[in-house]
C-alpha atoms as a PDB file:
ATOM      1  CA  UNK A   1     -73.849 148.147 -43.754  1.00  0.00           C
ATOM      2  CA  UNK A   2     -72.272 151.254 -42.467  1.00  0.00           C
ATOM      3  CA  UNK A   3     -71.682 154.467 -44.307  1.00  0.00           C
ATOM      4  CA  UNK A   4     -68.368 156.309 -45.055  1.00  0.00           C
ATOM      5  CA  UNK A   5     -69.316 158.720 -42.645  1.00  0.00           C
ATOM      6  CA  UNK A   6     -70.067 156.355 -39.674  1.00  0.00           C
ATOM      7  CA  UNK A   7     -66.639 154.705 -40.602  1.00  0.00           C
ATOM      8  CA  UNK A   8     -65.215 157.937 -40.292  1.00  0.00           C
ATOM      9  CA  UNK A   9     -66.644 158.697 -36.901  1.00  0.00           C
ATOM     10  CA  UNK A  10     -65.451 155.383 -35.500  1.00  0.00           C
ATOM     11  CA  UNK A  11     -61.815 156.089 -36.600  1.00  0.00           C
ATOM     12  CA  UNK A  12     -62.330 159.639 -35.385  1.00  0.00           C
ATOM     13  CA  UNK A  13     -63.481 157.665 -31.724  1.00  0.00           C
ATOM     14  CA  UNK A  14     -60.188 156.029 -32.021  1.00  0.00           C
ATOM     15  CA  UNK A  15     -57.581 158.779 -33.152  1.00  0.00           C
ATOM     16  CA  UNK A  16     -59.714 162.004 -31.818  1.00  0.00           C
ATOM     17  CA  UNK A  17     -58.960 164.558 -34.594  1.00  0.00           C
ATOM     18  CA  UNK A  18     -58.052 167.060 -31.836  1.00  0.00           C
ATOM     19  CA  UNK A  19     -55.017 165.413 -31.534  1.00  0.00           C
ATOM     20  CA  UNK A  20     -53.668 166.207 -35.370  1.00  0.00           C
ATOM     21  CA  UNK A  21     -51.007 168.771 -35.991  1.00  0.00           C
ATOM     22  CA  UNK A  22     -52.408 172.289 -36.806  1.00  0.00           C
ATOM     23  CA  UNK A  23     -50.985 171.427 -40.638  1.00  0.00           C
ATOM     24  CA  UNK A  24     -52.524 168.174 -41.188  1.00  0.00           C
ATOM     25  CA  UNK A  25     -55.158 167.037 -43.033  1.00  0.00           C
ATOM     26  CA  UNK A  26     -57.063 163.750 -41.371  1.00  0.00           C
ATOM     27  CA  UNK A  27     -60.093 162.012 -42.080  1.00  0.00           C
ATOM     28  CA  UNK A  28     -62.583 161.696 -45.115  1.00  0.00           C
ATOM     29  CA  UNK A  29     -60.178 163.486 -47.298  1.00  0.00           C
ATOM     30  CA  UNK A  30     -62.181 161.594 -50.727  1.00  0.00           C
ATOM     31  CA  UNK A  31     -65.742 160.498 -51.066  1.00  0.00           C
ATOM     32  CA  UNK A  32     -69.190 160.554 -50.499  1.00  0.00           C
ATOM     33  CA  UNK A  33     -69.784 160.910 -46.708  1.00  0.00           C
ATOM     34  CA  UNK A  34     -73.200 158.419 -47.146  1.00  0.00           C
ATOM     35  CA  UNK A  35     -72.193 155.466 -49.368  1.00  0.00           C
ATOM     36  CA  UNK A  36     -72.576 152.349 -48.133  1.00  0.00           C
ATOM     37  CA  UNK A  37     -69.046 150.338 -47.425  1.00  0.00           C
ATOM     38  CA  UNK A  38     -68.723 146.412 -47.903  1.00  0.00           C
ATOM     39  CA  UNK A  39     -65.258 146.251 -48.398  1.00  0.00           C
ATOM     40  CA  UNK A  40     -62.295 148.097 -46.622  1.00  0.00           C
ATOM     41  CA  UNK A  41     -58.695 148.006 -47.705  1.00  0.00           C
ATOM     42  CA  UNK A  42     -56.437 149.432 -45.046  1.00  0.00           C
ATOM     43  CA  UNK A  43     -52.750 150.995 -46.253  1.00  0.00           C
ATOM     44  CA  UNK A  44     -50.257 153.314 -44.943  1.00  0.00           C
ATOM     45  CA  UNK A  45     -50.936 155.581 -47.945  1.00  0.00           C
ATOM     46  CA  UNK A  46     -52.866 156.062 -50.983  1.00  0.00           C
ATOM     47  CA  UNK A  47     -50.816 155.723 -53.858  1.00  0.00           C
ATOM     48  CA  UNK A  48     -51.939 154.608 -57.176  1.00  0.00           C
ATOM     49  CA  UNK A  49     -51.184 150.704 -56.392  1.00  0.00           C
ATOM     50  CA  UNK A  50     -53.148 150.961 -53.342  1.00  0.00           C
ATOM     51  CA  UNK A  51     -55.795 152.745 -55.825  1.00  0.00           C
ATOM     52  CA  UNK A  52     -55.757 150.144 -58.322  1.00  0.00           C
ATOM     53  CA  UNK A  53     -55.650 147.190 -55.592  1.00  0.00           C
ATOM     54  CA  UNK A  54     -58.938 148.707 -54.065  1.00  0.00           C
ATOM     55  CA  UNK A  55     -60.644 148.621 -57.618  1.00  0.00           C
ATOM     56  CA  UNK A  56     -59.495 144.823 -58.001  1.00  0.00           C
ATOM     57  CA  UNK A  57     -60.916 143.482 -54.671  1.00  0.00           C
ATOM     58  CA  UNK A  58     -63.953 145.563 -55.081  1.00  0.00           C
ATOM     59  CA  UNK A  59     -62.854 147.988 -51.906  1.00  0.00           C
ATOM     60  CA  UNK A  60     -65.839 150.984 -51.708  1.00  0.00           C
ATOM     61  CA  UNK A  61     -63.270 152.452 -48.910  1.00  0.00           C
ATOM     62  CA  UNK A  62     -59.368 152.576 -48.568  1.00  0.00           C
ATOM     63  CA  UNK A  63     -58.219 153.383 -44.678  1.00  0.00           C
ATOM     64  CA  UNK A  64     -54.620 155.109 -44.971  1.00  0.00           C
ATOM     65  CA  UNK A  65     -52.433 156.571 -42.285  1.00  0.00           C
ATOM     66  CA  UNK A  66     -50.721 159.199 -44.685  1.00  0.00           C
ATOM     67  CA  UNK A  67     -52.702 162.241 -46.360  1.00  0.00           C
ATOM     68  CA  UNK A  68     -53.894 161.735 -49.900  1.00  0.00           C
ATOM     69  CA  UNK A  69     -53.922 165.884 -50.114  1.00  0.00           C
ATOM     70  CA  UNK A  70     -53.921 169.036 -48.969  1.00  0.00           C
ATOM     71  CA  UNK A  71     -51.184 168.190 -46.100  1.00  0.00           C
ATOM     72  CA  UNK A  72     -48.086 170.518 -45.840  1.00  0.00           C
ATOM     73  CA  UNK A  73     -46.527 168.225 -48.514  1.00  0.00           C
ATOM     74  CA  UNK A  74     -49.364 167.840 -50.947  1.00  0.00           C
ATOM     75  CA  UNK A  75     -51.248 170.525 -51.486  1.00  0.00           C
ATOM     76  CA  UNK A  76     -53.626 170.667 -54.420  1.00  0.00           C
ATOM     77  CA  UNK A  77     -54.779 173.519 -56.012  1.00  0.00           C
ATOM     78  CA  UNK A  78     -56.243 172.175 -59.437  1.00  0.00           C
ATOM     79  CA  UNK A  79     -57.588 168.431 -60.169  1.00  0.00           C
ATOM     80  CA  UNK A  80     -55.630 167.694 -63.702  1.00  0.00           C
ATOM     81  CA  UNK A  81     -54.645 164.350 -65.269  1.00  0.00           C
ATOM     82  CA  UNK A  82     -51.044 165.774 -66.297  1.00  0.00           C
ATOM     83  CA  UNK A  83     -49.964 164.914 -62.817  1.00  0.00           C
ATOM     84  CA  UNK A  84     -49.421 161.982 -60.547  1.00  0.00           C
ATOM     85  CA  UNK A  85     -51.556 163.276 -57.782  1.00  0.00           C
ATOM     86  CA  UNK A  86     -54.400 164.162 -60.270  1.00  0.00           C
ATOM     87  CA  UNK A  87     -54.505 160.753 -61.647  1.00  0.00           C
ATOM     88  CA  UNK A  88     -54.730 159.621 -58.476  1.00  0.00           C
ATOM     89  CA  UNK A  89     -57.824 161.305 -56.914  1.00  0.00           C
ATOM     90  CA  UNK A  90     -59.018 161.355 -60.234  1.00  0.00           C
ATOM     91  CA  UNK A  91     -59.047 157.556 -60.397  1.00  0.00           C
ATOM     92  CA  UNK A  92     -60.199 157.775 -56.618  1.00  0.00           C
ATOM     93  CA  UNK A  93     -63.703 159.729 -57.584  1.00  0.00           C
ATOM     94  CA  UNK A  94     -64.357 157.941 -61.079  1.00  0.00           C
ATOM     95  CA  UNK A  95     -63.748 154.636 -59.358  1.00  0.00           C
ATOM     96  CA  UNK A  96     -65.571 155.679 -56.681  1.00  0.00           C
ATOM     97  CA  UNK A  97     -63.301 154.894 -53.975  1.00  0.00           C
ATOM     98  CA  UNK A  98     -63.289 156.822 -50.861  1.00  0.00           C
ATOM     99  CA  UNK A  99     -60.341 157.256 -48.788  1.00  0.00           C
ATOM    100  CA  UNK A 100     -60.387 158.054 -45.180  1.00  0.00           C
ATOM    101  CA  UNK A 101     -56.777 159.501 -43.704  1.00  0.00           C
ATOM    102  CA  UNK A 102     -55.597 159.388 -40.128  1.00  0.00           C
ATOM    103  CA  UNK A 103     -51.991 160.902 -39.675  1.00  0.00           C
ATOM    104  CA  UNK A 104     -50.961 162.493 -36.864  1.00  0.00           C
ATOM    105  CA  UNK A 105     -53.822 161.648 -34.913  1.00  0.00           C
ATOM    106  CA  UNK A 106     -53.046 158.317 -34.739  1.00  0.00           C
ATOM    107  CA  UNK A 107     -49.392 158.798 -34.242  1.00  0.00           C
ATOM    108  CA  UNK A 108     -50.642 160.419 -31.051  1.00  0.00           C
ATOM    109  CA  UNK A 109     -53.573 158.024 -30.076  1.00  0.00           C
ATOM    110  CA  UNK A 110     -53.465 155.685 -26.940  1.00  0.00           C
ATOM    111  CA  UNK A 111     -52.923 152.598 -29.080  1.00  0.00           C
ATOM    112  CA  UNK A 112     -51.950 154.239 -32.024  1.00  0.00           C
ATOM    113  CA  UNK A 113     -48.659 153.676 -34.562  1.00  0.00           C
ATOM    114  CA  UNK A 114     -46.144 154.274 -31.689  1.00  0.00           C
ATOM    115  CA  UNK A 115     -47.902 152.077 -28.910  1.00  0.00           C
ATOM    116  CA  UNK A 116     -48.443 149.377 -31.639  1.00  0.00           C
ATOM    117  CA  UNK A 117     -44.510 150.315 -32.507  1.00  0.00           C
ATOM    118  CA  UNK A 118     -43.149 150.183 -29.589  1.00  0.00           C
ATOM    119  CA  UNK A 119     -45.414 146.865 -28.452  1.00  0.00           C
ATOM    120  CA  UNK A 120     -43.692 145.263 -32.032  1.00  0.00           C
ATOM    121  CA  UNK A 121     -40.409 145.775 -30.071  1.00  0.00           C
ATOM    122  CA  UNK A 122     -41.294 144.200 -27.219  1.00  0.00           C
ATOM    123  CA  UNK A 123     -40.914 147.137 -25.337  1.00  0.00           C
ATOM    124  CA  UNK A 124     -42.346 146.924 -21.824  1.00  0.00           C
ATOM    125  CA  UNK A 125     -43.784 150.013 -19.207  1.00  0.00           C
ATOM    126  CA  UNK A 126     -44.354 152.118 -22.395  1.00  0.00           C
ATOM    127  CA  UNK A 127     -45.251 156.256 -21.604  1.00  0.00           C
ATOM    128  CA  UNK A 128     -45.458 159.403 -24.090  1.00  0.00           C
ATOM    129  CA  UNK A 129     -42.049 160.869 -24.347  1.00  0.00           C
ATOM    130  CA  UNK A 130     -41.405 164.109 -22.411  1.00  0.00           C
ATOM    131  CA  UNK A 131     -40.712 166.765 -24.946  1.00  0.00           C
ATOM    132  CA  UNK A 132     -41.887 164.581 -27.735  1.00  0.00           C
ATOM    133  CA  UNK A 133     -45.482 166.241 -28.467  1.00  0.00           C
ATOM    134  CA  UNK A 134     -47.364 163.536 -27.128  1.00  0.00           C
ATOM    135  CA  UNK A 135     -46.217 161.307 -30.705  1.00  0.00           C
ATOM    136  CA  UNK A 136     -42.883 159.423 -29.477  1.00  0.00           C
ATOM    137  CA  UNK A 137     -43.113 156.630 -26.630  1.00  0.00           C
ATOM    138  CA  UNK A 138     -40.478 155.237 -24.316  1.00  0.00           C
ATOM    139  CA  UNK A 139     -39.924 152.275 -22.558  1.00  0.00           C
ATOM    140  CA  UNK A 140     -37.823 149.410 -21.730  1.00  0.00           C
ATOM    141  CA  UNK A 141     -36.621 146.240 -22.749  1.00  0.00           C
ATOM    142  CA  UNK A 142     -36.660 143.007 -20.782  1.00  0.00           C
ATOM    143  CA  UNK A 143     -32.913 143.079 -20.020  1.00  0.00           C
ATOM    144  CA  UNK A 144     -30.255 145.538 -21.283  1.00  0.00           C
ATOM    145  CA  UNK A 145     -28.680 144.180 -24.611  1.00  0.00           C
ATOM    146  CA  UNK A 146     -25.644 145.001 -26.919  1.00  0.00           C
ATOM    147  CA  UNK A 147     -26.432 147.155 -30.028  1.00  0.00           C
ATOM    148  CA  UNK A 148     -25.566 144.819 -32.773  1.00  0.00           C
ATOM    149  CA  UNK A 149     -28.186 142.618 -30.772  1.00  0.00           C
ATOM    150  CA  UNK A 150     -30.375 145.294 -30.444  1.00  0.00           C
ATOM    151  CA  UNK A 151     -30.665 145.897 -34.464  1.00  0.00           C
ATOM    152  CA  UNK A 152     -31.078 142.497 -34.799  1.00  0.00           C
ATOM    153  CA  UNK A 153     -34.095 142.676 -33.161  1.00  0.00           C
ATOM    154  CA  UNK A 154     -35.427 145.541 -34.945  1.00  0.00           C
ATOM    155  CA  UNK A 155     -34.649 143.802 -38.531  1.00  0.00           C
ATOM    156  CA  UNK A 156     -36.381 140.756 -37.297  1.00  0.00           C
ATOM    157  CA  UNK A 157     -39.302 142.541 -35.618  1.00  0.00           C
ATOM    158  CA  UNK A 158     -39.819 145.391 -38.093  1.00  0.00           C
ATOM    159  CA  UNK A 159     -38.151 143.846 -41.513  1.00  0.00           C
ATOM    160  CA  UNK A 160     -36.594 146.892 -43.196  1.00  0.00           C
ATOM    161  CA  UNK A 161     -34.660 146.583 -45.908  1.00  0.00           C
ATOM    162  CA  UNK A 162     -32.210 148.516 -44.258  1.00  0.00           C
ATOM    163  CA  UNK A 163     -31.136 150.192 -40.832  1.00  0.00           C
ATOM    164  CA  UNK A 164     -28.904 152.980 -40.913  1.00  0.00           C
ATOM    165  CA  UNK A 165     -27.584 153.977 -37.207  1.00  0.00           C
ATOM    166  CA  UNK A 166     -25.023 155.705 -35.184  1.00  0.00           C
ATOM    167  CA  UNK A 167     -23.720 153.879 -32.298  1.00  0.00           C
ATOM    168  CA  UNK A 168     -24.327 155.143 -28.842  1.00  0.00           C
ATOM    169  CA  UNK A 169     -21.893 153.305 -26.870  1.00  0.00           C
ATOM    170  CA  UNK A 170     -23.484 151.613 -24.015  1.00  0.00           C
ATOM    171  CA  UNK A 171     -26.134 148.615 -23.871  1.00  0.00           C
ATOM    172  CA  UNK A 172     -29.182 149.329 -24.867  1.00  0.00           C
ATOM    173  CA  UNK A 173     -32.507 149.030 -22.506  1.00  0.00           C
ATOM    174  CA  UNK A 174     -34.307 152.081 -22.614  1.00  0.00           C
ATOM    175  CA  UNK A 175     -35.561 152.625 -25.889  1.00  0.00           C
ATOM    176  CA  UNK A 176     -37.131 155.641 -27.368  1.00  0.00           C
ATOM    177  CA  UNK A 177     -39.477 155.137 -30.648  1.00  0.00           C
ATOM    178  CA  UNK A 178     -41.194 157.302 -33.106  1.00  0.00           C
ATOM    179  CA  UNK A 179     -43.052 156.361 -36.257  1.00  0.00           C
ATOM    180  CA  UNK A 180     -41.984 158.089 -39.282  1.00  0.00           C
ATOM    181  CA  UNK A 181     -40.604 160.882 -39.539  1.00  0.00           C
ATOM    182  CA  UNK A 182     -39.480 161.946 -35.906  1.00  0.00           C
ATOM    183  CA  UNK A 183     -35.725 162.570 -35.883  1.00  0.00           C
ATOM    184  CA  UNK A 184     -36.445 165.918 -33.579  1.00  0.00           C
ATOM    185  CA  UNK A 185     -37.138 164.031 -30.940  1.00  0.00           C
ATOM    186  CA  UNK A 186     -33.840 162.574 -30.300  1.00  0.00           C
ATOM    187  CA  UNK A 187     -32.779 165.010 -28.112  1.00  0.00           C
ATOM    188  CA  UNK A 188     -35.536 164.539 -25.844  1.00  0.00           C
ATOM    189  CA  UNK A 189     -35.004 160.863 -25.746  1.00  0.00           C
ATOM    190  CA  UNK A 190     -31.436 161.736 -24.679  1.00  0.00           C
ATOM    191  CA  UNK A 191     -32.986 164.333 -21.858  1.00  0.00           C
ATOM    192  CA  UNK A 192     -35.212 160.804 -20.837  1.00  0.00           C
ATOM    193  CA  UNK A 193     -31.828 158.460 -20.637  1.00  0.00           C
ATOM    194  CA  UNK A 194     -32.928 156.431 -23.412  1.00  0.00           C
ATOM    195  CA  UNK A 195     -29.989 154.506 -24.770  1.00  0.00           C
ATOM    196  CA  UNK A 196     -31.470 154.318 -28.403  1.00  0.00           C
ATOM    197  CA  UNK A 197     -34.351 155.869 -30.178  1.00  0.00           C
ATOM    198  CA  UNK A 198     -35.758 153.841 -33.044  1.00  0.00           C
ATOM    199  CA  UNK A 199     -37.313 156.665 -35.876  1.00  0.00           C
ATOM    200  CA  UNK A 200     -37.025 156.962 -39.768  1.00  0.00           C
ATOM    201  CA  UNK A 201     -36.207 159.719 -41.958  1.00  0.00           C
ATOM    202  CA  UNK A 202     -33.413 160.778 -39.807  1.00  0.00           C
ATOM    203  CA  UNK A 203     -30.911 163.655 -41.174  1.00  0.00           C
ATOM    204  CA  UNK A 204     -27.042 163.628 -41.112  1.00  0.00           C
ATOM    205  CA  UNK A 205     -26.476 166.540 -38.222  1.00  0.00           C
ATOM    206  CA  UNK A 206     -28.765 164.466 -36.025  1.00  0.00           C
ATOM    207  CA  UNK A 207     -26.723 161.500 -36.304  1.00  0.00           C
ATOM    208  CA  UNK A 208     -24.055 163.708 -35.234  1.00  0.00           C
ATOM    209  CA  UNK A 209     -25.793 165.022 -32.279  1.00  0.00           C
ATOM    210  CA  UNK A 210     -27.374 161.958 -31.322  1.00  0.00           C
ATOM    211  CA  UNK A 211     -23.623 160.111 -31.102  1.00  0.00           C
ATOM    212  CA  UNK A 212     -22.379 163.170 -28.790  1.00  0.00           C
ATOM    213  CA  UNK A 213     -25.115 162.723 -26.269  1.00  0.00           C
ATOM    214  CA  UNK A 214     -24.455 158.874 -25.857  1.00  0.00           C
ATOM    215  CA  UNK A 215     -27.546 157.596 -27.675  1.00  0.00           C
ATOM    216  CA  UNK A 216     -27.762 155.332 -30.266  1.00  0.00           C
ATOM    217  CA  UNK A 217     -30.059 156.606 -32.950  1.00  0.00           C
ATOM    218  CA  UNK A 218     -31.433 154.188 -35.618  1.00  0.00           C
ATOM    219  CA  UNK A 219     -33.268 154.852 -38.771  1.00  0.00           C
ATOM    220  CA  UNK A 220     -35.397 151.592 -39.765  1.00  0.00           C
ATOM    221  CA  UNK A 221     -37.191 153.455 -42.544  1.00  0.00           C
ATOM    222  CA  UNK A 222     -40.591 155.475 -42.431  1.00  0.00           C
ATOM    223  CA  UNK A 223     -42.868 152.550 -44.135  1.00  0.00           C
ATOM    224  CA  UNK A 224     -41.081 149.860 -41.287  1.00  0.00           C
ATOM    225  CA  UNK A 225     -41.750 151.845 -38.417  1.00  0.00           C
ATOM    226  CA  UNK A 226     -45.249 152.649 -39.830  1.00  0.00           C
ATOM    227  CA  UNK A 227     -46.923 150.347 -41.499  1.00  0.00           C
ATOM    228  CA  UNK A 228     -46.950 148.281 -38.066  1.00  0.00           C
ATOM    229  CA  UNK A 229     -50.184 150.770 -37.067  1.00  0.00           C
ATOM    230  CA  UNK A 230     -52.549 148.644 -40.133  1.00  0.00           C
ATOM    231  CA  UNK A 231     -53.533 145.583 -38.222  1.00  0.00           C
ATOM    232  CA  UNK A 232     -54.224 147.402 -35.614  1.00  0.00           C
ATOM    233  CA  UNK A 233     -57.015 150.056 -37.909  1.00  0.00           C
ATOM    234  CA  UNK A 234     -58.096 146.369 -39.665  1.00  0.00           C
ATOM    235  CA  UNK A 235     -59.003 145.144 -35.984  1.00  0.00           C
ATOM    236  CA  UNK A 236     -60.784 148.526 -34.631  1.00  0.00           C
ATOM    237  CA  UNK A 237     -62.471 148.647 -37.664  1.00  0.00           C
ATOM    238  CA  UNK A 238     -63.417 144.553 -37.487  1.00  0.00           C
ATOM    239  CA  UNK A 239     -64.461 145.187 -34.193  1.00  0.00           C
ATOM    240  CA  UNK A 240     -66.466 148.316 -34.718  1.00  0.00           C
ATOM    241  CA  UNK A 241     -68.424 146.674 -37.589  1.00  0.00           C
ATOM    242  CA  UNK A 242     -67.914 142.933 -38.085  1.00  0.00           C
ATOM    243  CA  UNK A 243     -69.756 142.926 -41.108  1.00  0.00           C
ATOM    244  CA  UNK A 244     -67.530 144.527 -42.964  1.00  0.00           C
ATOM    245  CA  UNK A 245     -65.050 142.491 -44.940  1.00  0.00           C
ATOM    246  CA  UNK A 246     -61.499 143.879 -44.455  1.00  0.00           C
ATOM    247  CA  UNK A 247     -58.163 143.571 -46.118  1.00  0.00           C
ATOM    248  CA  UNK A 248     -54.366 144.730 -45.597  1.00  0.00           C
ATOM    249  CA  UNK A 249     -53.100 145.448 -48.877  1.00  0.00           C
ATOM    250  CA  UNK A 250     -50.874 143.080 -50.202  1.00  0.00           C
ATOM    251  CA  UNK A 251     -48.988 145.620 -53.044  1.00  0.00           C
ATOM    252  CA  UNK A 252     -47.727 148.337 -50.558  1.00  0.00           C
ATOM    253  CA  UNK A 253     -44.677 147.682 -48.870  1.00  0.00           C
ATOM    254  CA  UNK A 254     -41.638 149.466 -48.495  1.00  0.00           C
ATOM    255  CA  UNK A 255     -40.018 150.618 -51.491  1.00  0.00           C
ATOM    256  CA  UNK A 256     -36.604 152.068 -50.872  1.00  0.00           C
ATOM    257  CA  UNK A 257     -33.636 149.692 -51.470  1.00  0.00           C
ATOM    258  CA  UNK A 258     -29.832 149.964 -50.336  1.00  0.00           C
ATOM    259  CA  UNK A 259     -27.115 149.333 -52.941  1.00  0.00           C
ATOM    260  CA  UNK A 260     -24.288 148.188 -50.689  1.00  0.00           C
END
């Protein structure tokens, strides 16, 4: 069976670490680089669910897109059960769980969350956004549609629990996307006459912006536009070593609501 390490340099094959942002913190972030793996459970993060959920199906490895640590969001400077990210890795190395992170080098990748985001879409002739640091994609629909149609088809092929959006004002064909957290980009789909860019995490002033340059901006939530990117590390990884047995998680999902 292969090791941790050999895991990681398959991933590595897939999302070259080159790509990450200087401030990121990808690959085998928890572990020992020469256990033998069985069992894989691929997740968008590590959280203590995830944690526990590996420990249940008898997972040696957990495959995340987000950081466990040490990213510009996390940082840890002391391992101590009086807080939630201590338990966590602490639960990580007594269970013996490793946990192998690819972030921004797989929002980059050829293949990676945006191609497998904007290929959820439907999206069709799909290239790296100019201006968008080689993470956001563009590319079109099969025929121009109206925007309420439009976020139909993002509820039905992403399922959030919620879209917020500002409204353009023109049918929508050529789409921008970006994973996560990539409001910034919206002016650069503008610059690319996109007629909506589909992101998460977006902030009020780019809404603002977004309606002024005639592009309709939606936020379908950071685990939605995300979380798309796991089937596609459970097949590399299926492919790379079909011995291995491999599971999605079943506990994460998205976990922000809207009262309306």
């Amino acid at each position: 069976m292969p090791t941790v390490h050999e895991i990681e340099s398959a991933l590595f094959q897939l999302a070259p670490k080159e790509l990450a942002m200087e401030w990121d913190n990808v690959g085998l972030l928890v572990g020992e680089c020469g256990k033998e793996v069985h069992r894989v459970l691929v997740a968008l993060d590590v959280t203590a669910g995830t944690a526990e959920e590996a420990e249940r199906i008898g997972a040696e490895l957990i495959v995340a897109h987000h950081p466990v640590m040490n990213c510009h969001w996390s940082p840890v400077q002391s391992l101590r059960d009086d807080s939630a990210q201590g338990r966590l890795l602490l639960k990580l190395v007594r269970d013996g769980t490793a946990a192998i992170c690819m972030h921004t080098n797989l929002d980059a990748a050829q293949g990676g969350v945006n191609d497998a985001l904007a290929r959820q879409l439907g999206l069709e002739q799909t290239e790296a956004l100019e201006g968008g640091d080689g993470i956001a994609r563009t590319g079109l629909l099969p025929e121009a549609v109206a925007l309420p149609d439009f976020l139909a088809l993002v509820r039905k092929r992403l399922r959030p629990n919620g879209i917020r959006f500002v409204d353009g004002g023109r049918p929508v064909r050529r789409v921008a996307v970006g994973g996560g957290a990539c409001g910034e980009y919206f002016a650069a789909a503008a610059a690319a006459g996109c007629d909506a860019f589909v992101t998460a995490d977006v902030k009020y002033n780019q809404f603002l912006d977004a309606a002024g340059l005639g592009l309709s901006l939606l936020d379908a939530g950071h685990f939605p536009t995300e979380d798309v990117v796991c089937p596609v590390l459970a097949q590399f990884l299926q492919e790379r070593f079909p011995d291995l047995d491999i599971t999605k998680s079943a506990s994460h999902r998205e976990n922000i609501h809207y009262y309306v």
